[in-house]
Protein backbone atom coordinates (compact mmCIF):
# COMPACT_ATOMS: atom_id res chain seq x y z
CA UNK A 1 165.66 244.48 175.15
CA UNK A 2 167.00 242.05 177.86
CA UNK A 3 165.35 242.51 181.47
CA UNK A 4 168.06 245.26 182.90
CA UNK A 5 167.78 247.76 180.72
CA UNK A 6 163.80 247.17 181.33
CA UNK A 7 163.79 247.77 184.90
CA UNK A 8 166.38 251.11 184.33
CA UNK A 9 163.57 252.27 181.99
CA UNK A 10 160.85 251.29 184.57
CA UNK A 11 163.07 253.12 187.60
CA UNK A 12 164.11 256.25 185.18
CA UNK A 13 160.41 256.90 184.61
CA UNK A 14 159.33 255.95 187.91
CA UNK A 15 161.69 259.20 189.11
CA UNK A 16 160.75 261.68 186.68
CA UNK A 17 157.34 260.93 187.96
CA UNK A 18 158.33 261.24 191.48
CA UNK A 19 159.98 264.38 191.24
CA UNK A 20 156.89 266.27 189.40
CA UNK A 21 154.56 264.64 191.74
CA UNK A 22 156.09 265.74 194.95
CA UNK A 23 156.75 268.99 193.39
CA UNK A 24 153.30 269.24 192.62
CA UNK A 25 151.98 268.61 196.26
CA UNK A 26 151.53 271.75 198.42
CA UNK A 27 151.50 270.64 202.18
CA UNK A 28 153.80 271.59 203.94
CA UNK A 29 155.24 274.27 201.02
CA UNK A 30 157.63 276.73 202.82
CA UNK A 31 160.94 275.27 204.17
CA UNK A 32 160.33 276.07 207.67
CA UNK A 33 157.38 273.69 207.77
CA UNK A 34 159.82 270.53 207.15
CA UNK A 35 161.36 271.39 210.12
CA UNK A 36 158.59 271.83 212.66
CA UNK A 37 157.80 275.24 212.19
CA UNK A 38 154.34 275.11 210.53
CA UNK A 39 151.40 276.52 212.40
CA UNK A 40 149.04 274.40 210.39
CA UNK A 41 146.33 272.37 211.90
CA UNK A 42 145.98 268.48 210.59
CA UNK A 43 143.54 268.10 208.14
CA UNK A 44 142.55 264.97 206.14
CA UNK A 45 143.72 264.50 201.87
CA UNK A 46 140.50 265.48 199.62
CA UNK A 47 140.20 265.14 196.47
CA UNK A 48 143.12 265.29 193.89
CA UNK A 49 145.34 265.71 196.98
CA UNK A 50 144.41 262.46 198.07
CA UNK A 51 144.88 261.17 194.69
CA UNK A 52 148.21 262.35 193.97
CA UNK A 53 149.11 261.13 197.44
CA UNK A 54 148.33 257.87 196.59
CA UNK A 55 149.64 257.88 192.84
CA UNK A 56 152.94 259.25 194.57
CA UNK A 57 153.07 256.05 197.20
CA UNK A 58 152.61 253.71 194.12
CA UNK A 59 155.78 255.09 191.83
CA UNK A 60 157.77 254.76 195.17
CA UNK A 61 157.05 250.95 195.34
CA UNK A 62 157.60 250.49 192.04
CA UNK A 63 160.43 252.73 192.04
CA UNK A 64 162.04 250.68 195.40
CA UNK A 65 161.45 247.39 193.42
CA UNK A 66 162.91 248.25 190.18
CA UNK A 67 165.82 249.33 191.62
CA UNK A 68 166.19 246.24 194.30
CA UNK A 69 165.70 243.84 190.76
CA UNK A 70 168.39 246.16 189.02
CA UNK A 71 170.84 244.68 192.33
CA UNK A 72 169.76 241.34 192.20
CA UNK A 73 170.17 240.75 188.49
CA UNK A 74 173.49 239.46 187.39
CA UNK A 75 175.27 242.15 185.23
């Protein structure tokens, strides 16, 4: 297994994991709240909110880099 086809493992996974993640979170759930339209008041992430938040920022770092090595490596 040379190092490419390690970091297109490591950014394949990386966005399976994104997708259920962000799927899973609920703020911000109906359509009209991405534009604006939310009535919501800011609260603060609690909990297993706050830890999927945070789980969700890692896998897009490691998402970002594995796919900046996957340019930089000579084919």
């Amino acid at each position: 297994m040379d190092l490419g086809s390690l970091f297109q493992a490591t950014a394949l996974v990386s966005a399976i994991f994104l997708v259920i993640l962000i799927l899973l979170q609920r703020r911000g759930a109906s359509l009209g709240a991405g534009f604006g339209g939310s009535g919501e008041l800011y609260t603060t992430r609690r909990g297993l909110e706050k830890s999927m938040f945070s789980t969700t920022v890692v896998f897009v770092v490691i998402f970002t880099l594995s796919i900046f090595a996957l340019l930089l490596i000579p084919s």
